[in-house]
N, C-alpha and C. Protein backbone atom coordinates (compact mmCIF):
# COMPACT_ATOMS: atom_id res chain seq x y z
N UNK A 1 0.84 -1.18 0.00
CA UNK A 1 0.00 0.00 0.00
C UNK A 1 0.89 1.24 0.00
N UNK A 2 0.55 2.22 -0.73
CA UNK A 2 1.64 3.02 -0.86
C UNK A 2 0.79 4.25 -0.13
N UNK A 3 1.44 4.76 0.65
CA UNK A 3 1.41 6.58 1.01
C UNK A 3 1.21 7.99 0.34
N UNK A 4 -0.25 7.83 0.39
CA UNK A 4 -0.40 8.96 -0.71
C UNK A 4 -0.11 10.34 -0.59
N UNK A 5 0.26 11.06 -1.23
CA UNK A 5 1.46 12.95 -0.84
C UNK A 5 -0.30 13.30 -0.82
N UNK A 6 0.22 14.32 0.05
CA UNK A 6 -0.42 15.19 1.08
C UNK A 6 0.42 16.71 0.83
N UNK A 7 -0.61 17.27 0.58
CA UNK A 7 -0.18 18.47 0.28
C UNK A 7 -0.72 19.70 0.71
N UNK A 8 0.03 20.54 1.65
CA UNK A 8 -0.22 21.75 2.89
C UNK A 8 0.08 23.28 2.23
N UNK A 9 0.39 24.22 2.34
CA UNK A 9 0.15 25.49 2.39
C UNK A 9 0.67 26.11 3.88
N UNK A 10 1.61 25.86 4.80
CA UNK A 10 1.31 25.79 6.49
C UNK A 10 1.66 28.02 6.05
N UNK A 11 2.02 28.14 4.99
CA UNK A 11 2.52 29.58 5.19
C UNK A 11 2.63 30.51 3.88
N UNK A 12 2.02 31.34 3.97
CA UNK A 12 2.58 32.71 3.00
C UNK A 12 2.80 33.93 3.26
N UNK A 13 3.70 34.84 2.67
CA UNK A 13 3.61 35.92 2.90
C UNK A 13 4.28 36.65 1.84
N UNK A 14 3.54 37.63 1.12
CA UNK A 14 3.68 38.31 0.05
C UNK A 14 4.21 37.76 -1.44
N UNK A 15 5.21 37.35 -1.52
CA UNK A 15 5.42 36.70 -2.86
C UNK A 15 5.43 34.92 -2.75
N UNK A 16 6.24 34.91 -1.47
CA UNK A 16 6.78 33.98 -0.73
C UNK A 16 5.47 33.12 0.05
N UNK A 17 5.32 31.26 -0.59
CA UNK A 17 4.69 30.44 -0.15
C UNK A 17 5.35 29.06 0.28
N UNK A 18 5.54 28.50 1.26
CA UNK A 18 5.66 27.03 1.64
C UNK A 18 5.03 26.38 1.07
N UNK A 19 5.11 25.39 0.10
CA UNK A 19 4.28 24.16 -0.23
C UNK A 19 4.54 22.97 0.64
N UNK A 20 4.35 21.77 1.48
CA UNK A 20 4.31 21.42 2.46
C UNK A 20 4.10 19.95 1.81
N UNK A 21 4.82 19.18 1.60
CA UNK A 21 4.63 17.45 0.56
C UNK A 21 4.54 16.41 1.76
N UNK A 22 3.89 15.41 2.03
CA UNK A 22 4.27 14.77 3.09
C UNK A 22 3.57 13.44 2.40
N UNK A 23 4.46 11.88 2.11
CA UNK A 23 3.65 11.12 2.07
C UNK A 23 4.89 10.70 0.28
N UNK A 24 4.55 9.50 -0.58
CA UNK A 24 5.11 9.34 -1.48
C UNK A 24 4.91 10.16 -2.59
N UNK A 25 6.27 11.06 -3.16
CA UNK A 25 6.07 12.01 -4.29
C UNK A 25 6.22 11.12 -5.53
N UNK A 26 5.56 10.18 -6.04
CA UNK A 26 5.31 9.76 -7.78
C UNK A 26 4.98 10.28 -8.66
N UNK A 27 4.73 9.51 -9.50
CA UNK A 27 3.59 10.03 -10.91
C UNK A 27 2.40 10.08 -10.62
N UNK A 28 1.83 9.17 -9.42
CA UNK A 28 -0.17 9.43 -9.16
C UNK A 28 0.46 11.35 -8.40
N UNK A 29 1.22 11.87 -8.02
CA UNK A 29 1.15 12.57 -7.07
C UNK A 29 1.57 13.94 -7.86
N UNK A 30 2.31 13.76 -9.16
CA UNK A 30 2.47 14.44 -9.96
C UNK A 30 1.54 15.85 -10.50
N UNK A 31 0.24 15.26 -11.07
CA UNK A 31 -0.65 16.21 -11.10
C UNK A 31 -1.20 17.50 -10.27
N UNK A 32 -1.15 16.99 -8.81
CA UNK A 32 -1.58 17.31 -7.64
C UNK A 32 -0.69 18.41 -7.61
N UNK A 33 0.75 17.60 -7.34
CA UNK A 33 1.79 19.06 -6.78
C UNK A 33 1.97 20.48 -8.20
N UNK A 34 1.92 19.49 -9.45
CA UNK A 34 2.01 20.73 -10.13
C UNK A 34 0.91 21.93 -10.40
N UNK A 35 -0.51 21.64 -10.11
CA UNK A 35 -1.79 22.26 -9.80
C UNK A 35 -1.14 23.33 -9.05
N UNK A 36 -1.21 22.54 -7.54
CA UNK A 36 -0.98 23.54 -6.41
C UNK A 36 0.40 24.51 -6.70
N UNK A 37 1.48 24.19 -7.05
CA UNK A 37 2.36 24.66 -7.25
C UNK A 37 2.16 26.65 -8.25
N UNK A 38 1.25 25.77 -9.41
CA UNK A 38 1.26 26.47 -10.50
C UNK A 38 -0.02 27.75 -10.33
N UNK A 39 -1.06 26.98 -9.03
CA UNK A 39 -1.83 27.71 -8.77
C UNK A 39 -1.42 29.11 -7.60
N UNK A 40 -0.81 28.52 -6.35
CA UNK A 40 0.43 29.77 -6.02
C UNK A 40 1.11 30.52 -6.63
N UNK A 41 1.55 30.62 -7.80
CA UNK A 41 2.58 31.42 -8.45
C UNK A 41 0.95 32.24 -9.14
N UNK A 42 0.23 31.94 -9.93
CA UNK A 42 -0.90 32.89 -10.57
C UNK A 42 -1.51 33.74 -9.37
N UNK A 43 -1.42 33.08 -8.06
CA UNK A 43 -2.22 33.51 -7.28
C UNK A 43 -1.34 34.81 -6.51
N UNK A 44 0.01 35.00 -7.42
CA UNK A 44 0.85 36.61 -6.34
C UNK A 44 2.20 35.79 -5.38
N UNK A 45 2.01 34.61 -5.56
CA UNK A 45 3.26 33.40 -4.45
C UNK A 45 4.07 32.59 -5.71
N UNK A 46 4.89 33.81 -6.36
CA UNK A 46 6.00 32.95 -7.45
C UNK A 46 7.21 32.16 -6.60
N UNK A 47 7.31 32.95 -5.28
CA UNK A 47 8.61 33.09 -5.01
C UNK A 47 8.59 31.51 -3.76
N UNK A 48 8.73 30.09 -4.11
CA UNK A 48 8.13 28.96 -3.54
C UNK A 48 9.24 28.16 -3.10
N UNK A 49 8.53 27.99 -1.62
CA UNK A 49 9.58 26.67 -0.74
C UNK A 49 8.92 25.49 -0.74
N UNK A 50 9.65 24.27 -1.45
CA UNK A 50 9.06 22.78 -1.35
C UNK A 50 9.57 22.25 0.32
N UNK A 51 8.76 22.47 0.77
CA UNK A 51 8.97 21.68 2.26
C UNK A 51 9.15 19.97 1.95
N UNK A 52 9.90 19.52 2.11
CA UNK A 52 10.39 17.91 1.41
C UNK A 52 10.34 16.99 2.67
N UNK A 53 10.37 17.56 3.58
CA UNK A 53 10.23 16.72 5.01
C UNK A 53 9.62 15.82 5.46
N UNK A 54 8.28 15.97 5.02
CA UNK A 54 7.54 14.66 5.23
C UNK A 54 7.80 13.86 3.91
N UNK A 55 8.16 13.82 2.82
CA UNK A 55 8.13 12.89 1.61
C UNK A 55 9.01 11.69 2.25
N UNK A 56 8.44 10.15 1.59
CA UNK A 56 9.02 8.81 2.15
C UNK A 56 9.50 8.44 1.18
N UNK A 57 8.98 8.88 -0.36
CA UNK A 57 9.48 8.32 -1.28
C UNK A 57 9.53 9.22 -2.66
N UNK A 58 10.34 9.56 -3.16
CA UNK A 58 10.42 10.05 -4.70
C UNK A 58 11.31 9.55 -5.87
N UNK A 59 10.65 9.71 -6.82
CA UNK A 59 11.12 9.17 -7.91
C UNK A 59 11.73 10.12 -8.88
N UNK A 60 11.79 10.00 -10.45
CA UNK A 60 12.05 10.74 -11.33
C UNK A 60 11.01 11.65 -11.33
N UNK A 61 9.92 11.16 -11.47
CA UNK A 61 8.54 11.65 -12.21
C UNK A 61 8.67 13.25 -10.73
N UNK A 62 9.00 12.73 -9.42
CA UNK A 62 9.40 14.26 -8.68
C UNK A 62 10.14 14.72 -8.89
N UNK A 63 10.97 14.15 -9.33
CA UNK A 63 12.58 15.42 -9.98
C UNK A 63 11.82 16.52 -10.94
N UNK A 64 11.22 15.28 -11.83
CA UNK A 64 10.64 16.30 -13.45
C UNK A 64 9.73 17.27 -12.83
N UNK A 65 8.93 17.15 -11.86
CA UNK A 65 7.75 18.06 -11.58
C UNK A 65 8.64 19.27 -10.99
N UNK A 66 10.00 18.69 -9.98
CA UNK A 66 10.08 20.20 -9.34
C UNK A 66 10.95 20.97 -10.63
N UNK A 67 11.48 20.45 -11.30
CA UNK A 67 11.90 21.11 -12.65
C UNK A 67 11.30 22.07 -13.34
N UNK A 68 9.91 21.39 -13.49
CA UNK A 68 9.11 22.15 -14.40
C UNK A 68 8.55 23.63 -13.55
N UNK A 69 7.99 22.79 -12.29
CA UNK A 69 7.65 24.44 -10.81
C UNK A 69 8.46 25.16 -11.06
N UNK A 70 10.27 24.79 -10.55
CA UNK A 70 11.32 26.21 -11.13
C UNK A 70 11.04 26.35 -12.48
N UNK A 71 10.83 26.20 -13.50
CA UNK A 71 11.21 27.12 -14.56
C UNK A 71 9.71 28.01 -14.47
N UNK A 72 8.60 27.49 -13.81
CA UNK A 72 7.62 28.15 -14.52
C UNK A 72 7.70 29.00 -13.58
N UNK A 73 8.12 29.11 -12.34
CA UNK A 73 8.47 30.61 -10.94
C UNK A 73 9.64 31.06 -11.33
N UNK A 74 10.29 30.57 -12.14
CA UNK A 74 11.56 31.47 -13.25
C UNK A 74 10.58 32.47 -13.88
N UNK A 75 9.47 31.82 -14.91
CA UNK A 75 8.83 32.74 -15.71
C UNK A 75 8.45 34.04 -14.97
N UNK A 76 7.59 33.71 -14.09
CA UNK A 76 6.78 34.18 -13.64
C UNK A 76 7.49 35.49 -12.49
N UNK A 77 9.05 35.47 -12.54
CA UNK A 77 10.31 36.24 -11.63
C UNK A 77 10.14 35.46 -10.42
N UNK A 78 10.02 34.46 -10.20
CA UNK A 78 10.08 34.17 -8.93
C UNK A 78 11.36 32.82 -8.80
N UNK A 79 10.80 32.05 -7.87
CA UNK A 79 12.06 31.39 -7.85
C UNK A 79 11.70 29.52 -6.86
N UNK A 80 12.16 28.85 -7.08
CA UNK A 80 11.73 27.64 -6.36
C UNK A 80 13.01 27.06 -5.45
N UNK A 81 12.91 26.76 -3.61
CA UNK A 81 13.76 26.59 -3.04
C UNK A 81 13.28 25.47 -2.38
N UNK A 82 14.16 24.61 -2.20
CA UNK A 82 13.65 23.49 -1.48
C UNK A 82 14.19 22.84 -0.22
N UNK A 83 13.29 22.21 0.83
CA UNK A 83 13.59 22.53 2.13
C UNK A 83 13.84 21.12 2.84
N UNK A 84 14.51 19.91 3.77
CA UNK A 84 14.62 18.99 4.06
C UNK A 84 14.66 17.70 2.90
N UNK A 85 15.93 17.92 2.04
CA UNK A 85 15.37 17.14 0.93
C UNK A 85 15.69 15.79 1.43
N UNK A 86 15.29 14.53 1.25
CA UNK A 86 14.81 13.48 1.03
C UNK A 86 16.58 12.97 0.58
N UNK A 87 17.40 11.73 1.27
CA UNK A 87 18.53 11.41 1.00
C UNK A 87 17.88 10.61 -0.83
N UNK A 88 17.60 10.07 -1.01
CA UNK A 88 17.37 9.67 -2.57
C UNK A 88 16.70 10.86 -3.48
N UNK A 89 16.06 11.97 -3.28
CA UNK A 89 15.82 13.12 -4.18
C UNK A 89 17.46 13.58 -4.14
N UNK A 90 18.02 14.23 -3.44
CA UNK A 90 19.22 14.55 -2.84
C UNK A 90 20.17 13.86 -3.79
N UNK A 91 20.01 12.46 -4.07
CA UNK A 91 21.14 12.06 -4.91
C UNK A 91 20.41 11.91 -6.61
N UNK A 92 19.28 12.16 -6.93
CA UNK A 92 19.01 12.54 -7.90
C UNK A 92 18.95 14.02 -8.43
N UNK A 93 18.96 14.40 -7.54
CA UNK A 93 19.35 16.50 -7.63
C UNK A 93 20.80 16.64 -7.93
N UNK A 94 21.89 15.75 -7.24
CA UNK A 94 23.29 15.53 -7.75
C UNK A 94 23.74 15.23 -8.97
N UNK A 95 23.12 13.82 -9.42
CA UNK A 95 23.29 13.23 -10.36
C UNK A 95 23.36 13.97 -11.63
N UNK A 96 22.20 14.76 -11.96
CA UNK A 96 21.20 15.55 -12.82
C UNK A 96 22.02 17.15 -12.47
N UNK A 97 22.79 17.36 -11.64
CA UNK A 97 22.88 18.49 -11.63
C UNK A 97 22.18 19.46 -10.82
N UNK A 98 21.05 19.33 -10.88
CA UNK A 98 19.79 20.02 -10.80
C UNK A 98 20.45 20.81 -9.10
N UNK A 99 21.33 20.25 -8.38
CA UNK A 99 21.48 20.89 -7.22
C UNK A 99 22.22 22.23 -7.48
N UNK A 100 22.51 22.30 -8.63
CA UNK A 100 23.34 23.71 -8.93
C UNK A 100 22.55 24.68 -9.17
N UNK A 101 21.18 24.39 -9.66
CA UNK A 101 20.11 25.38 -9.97
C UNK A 101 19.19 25.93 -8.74
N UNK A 102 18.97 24.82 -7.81
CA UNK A 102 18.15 24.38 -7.05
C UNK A 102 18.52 24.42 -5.41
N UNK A 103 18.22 26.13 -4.64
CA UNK A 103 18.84 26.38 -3.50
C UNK A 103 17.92 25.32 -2.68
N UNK A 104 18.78 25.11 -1.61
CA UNK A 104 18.18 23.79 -0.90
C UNK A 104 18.99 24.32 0.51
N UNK A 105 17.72 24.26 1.51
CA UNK A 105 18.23 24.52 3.26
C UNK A 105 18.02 23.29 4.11
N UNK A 106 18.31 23.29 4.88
CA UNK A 106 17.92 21.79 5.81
C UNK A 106 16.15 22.37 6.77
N UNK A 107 15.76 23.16 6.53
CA UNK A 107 14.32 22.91 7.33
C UNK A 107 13.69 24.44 6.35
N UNK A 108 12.21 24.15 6.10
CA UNK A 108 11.70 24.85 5.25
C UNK A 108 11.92 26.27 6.03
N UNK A 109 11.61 26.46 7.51
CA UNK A 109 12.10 27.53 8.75
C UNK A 109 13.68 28.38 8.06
N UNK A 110 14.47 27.54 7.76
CA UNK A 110 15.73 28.70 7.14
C UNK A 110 16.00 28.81 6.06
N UNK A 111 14.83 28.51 4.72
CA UNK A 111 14.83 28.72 3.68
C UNK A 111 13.70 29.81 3.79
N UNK A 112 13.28 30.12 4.29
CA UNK A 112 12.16 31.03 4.60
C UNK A 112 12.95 32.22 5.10
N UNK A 113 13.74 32.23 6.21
CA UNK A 113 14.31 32.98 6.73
C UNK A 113 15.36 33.47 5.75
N UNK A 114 15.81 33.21 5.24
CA UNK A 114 16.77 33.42 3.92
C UNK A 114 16.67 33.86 2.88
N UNK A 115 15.02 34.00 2.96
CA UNK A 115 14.07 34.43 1.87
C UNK A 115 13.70 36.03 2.03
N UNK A 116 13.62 35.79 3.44
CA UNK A 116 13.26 37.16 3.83
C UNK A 116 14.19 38.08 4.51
N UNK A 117 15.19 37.64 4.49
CA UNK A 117 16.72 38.46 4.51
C UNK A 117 17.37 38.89 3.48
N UNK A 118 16.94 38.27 2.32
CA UNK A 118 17.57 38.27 0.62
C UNK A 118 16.55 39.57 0.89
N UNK A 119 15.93 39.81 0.49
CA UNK A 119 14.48 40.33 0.36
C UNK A 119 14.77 41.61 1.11
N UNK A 120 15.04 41.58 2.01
CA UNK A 120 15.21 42.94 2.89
C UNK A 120 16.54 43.69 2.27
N UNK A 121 17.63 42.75 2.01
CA UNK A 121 18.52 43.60 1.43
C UNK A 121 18.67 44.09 -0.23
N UNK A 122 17.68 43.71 -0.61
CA UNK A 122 17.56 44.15 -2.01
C UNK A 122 17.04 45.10 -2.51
């Protein structure tokens, strides 16, 4: 039986939204996160933290989705940061590169905070 992703909102503020994943990130789970994702950025929240903390399991099909979130909060001037990543996302973010594009903090709390210190000095 697999663990279906669960997907939160615990925070926003002004550009800046937490997306909150908890549970297995696949391809059934795919649709879901890119909705919510894509619906924050239209909604004024380009600027997005993947809280990764609760995820038990991810695959490719989550690499490709958070790929596609950054480029489309690229479009949109914003930006995608991601927060407690997952030791197997972690070595597919390596593999792929993707960790060079892709700021990553150890708790969604100091990617947030980092967000809003960038932010103040700009």
């Amino acid at each position: 039986m697999t663990d279906a992703l669960h997907i939160s909102v615990p925070h926003t503020e002004g550009a800046l939204a937490v997306n909150a994943l908890a549970g297995e990130f696949d391809i059934a789970a795919v649709p879901a996160v890119r909705a919510r994702a894509l619906d924050l950025t239209a909604n004024g929240h380009p600027d997005l933290v993947a809280d990764l903390s609760g995820v038990t399991f991810c695959d490719s099909s989550g690499l490709e989705v958070l790929i596609g979130i950054w480029r489309c909060a690229k479009d949109a001037d914003g930006s995608l940061t991601l927060a407690a990543i997952p030791d197997r996302l972690g070595r597919l973010l390596s593999v792929t590169a993707m960790d060079t594009f892709l700021p990553a903090y150890p708790t969604a709390e100091a990617a947030f905070a980092t967000h809003q210190a960038n932010r103040a000095t700009a």
